[in-house]
C-alpha atoms as a PDB file:
ATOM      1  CA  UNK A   1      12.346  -6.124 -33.150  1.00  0.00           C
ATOM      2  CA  UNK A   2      15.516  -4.352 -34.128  1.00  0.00           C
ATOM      3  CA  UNK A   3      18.369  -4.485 -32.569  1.00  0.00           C
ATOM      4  CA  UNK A   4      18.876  -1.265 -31.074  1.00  0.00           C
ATOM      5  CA  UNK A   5      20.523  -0.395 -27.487  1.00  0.00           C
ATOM      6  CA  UNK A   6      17.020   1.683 -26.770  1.00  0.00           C
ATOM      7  CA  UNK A   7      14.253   3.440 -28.652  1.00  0.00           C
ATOM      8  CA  UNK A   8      13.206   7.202 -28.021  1.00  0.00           C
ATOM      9  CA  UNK A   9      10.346   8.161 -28.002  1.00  0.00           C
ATOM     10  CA  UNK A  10       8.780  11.946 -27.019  1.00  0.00           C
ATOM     11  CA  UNK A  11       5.284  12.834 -26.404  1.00  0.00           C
ATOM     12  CA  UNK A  12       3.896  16.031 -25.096  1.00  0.00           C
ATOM     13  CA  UNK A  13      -0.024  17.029 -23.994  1.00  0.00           C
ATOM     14  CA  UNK A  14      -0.801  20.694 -22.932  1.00  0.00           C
ATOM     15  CA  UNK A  15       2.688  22.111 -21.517  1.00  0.00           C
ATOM     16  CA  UNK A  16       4.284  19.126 -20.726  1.00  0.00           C
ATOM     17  CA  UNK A  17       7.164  17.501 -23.059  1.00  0.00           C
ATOM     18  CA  UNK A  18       7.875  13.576 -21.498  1.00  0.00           C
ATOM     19  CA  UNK A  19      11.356  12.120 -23.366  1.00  0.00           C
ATOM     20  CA  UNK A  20      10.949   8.634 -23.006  1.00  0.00           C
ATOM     21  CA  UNK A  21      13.694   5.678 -23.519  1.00  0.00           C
ATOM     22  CA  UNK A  22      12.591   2.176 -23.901  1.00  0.00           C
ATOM     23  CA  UNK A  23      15.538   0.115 -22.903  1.00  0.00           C
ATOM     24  CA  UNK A  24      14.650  -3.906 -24.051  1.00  0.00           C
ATOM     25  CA  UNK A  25      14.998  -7.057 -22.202  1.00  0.00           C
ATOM     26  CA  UNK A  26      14.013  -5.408 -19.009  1.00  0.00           C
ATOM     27  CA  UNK A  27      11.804  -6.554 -16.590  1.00  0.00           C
ATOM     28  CA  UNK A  28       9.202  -3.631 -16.730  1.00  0.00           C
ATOM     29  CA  UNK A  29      10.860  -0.841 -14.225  1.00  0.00           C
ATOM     30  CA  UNK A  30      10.102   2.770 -14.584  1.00  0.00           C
ATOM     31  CA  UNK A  31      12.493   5.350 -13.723  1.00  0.00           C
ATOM     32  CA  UNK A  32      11.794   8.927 -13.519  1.00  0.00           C
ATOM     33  CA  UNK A  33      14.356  11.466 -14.132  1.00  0.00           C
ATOM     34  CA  UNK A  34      16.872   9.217 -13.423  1.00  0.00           C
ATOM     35  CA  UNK A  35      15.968   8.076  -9.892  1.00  0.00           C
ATOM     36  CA  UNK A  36      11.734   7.626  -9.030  1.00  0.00           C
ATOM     37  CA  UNK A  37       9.915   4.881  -9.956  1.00  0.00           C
ATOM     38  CA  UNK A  38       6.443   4.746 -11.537  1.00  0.00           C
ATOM     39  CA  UNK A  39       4.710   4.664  -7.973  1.00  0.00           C
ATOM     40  CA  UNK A  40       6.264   7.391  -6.479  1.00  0.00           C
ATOM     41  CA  UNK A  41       6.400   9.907  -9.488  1.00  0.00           C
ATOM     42  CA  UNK A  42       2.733   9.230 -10.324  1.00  0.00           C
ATOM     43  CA  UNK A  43       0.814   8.836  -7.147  1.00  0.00           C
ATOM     44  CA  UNK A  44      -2.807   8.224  -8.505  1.00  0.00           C
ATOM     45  CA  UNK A  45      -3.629   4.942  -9.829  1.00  0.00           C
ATOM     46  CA  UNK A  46      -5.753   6.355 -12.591  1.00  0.00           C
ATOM     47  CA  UNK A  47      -2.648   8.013 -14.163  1.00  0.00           C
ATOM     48  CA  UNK A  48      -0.704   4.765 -13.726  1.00  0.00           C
ATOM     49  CA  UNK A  49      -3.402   2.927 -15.559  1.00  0.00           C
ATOM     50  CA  UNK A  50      -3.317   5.792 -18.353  1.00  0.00           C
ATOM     51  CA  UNK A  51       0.678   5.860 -19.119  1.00  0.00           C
ATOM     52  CA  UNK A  52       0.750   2.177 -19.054  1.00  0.00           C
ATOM     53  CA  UNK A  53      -2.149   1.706 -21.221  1.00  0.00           C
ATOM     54  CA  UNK A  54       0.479   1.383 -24.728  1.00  0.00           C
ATOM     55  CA  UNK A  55       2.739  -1.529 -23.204  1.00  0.00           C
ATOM     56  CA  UNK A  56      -0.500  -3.354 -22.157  1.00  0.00           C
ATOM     57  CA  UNK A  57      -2.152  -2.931 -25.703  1.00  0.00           C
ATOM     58  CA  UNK A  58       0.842  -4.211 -27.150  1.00  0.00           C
ATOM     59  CA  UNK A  59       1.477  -6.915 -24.389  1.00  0.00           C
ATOM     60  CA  UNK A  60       4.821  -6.093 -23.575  1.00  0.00           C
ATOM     61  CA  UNK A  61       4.451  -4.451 -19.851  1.00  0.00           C
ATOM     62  CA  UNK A  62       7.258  -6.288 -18.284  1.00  0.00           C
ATOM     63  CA  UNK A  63       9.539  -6.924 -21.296  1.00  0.00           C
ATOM     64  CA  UNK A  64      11.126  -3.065 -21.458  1.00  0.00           C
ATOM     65  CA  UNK A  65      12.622  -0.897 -18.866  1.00  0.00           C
ATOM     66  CA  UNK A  66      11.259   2.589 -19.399  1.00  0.00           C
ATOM     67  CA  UNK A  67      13.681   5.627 -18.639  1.00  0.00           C
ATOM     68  CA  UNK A  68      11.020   8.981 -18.424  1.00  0.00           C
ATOM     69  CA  UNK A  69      12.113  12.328 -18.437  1.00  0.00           C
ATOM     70  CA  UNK A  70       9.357  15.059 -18.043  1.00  0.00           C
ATOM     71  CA  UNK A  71       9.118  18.178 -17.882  1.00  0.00           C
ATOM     72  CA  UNK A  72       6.264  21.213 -17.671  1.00  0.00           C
ATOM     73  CA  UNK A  73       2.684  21.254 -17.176  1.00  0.00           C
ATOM     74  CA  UNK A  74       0.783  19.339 -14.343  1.00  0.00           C
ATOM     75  CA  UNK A  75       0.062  15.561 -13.511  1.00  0.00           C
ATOM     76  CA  UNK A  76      -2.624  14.917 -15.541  1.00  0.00           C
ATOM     77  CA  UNK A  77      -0.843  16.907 -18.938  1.00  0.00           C
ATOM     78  CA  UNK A  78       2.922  14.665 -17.865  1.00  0.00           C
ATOM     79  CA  UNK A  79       1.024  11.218 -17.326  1.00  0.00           C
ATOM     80  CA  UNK A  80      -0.859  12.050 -21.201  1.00  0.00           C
ATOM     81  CA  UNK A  81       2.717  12.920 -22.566  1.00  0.00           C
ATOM     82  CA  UNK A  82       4.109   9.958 -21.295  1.00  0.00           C
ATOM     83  CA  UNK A  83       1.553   7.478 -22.945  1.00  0.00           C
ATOM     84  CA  UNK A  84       2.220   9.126 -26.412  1.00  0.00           C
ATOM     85  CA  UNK A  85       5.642   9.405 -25.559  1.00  0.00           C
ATOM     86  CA  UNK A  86       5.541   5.446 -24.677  1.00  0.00           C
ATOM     87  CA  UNK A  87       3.397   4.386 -27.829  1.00  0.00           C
ATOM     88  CA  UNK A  88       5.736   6.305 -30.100  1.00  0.00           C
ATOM     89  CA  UNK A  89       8.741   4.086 -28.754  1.00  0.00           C
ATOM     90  CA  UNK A  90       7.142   0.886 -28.824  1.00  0.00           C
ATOM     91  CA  UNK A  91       6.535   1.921 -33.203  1.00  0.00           C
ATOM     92  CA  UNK A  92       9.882   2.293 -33.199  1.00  0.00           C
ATOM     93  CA  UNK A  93      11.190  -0.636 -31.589  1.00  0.00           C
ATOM     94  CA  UNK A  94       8.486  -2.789 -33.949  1.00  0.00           C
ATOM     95  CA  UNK A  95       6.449  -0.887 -36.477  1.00  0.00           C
ATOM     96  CA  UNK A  96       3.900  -3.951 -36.828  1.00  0.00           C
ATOM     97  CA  UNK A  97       2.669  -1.978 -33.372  1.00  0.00           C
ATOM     98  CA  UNK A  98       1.704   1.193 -35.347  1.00  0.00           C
ATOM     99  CA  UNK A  99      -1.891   0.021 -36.227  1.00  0.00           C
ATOM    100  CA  UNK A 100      -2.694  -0.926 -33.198  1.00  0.00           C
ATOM    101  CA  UNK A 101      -1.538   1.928 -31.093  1.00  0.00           C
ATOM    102  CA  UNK A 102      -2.894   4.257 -33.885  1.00  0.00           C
ATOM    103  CA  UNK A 103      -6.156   2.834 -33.653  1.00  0.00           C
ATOM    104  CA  UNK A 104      -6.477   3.420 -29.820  1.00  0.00           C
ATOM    105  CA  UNK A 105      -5.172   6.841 -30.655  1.00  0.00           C
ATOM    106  CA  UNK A 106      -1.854   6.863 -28.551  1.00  0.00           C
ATOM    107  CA  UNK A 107      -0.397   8.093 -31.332  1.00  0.00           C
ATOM    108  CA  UNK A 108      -2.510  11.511 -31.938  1.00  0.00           C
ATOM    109  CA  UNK A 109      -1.795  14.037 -29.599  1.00  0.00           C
ATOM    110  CA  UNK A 110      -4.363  15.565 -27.689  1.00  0.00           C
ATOM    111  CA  UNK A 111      -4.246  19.456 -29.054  1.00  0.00           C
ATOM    112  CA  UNK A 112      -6.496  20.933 -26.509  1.00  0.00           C
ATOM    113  CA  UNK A 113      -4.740  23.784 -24.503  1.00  0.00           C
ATOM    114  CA  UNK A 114      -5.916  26.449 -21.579  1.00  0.00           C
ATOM    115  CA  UNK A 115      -7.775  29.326 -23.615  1.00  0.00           C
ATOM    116  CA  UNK A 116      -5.881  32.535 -22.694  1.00  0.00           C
ATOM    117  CA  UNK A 117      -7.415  35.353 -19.892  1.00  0.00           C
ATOM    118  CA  UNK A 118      -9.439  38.222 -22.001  1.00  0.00           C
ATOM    119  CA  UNK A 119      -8.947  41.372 -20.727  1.00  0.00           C
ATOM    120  CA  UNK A 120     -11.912  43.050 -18.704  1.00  0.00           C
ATOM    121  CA  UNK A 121     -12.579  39.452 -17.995  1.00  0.00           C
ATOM    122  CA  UNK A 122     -12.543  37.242 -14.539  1.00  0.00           C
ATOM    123  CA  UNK A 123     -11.016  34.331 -16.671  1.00  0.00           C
ATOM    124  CA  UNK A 124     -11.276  33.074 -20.311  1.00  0.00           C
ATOM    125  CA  UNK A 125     -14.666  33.721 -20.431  1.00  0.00           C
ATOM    126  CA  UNK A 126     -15.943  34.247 -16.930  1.00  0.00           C
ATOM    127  CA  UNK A 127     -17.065  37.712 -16.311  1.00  0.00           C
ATOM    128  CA  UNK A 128     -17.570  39.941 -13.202  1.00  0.00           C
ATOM    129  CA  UNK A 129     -21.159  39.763 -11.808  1.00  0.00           C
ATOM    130  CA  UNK A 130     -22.727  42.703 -13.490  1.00  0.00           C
ATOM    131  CA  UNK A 131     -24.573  44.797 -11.692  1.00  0.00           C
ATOM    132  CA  UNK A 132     -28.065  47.319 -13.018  1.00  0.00           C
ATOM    133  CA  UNK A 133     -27.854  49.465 -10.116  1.00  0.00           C
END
């Protein structure tokens, strides 16, 4: 590891941008725009177990403190832009990490987005029940 004060990292999946500081020789706390912690901010245990995912990989879960700010889109799109924004921290702090997290693909960003409402349609491809008579 270097010997950097932190390492940035930012990830984003659908609308949601997550800036995430890894701060080293913590003891594994997560703090969420300056004040939540891990359990509060994320209430399901299945996005826990998602954004947490890179430090286990790695095997560092209770060696950093993790600083998250987040912003946009829903739970599930924040908890996804965490995890990138996570892995892409942990490269930077040691880049022998890269292969590994790039192999689980923490490090590709998920590109899917909502498809857009089509006009004279109920949604993005739902229509109106069409009637003969």
């Amino acid at each position: 590891m270097s010997n950097e004060k932190f390492f940035r990292g930012t990830g984003r999946r659908k609308a949601a941008v997550a800036r995430v500081r890894l701060t080293p020789n913590g003891s594994g706390h997560f703090f969420f725009k300056g004040k939540r912690n891990l359990e509060e901010y994320f209430v399901r245990e299945q996005d826990q177990i998602h954004l947490l995912a890179p430090l286990r990989l790695v095997g560092v879960r209770d060696t950093f403190d993790v600083h998250v700010s987040v912003n946009g889109g829903g739970i599930n799109g924040q908890a996804g832009a965490v995890r990138m924004g996570i892995a892409r921290a942990l490269v930077k702090a040691d880049p022998e990490n890269y292969q590994k997290l790039k192999d689980a693909g923490y490090l590709t960003r998920d590109s899917r987005q909502v498809e857009r409402k089509k006009p004279g349609k109920r949604g993005a491809r739902a229509s109106f029940q069409f009637s003969k008579r």
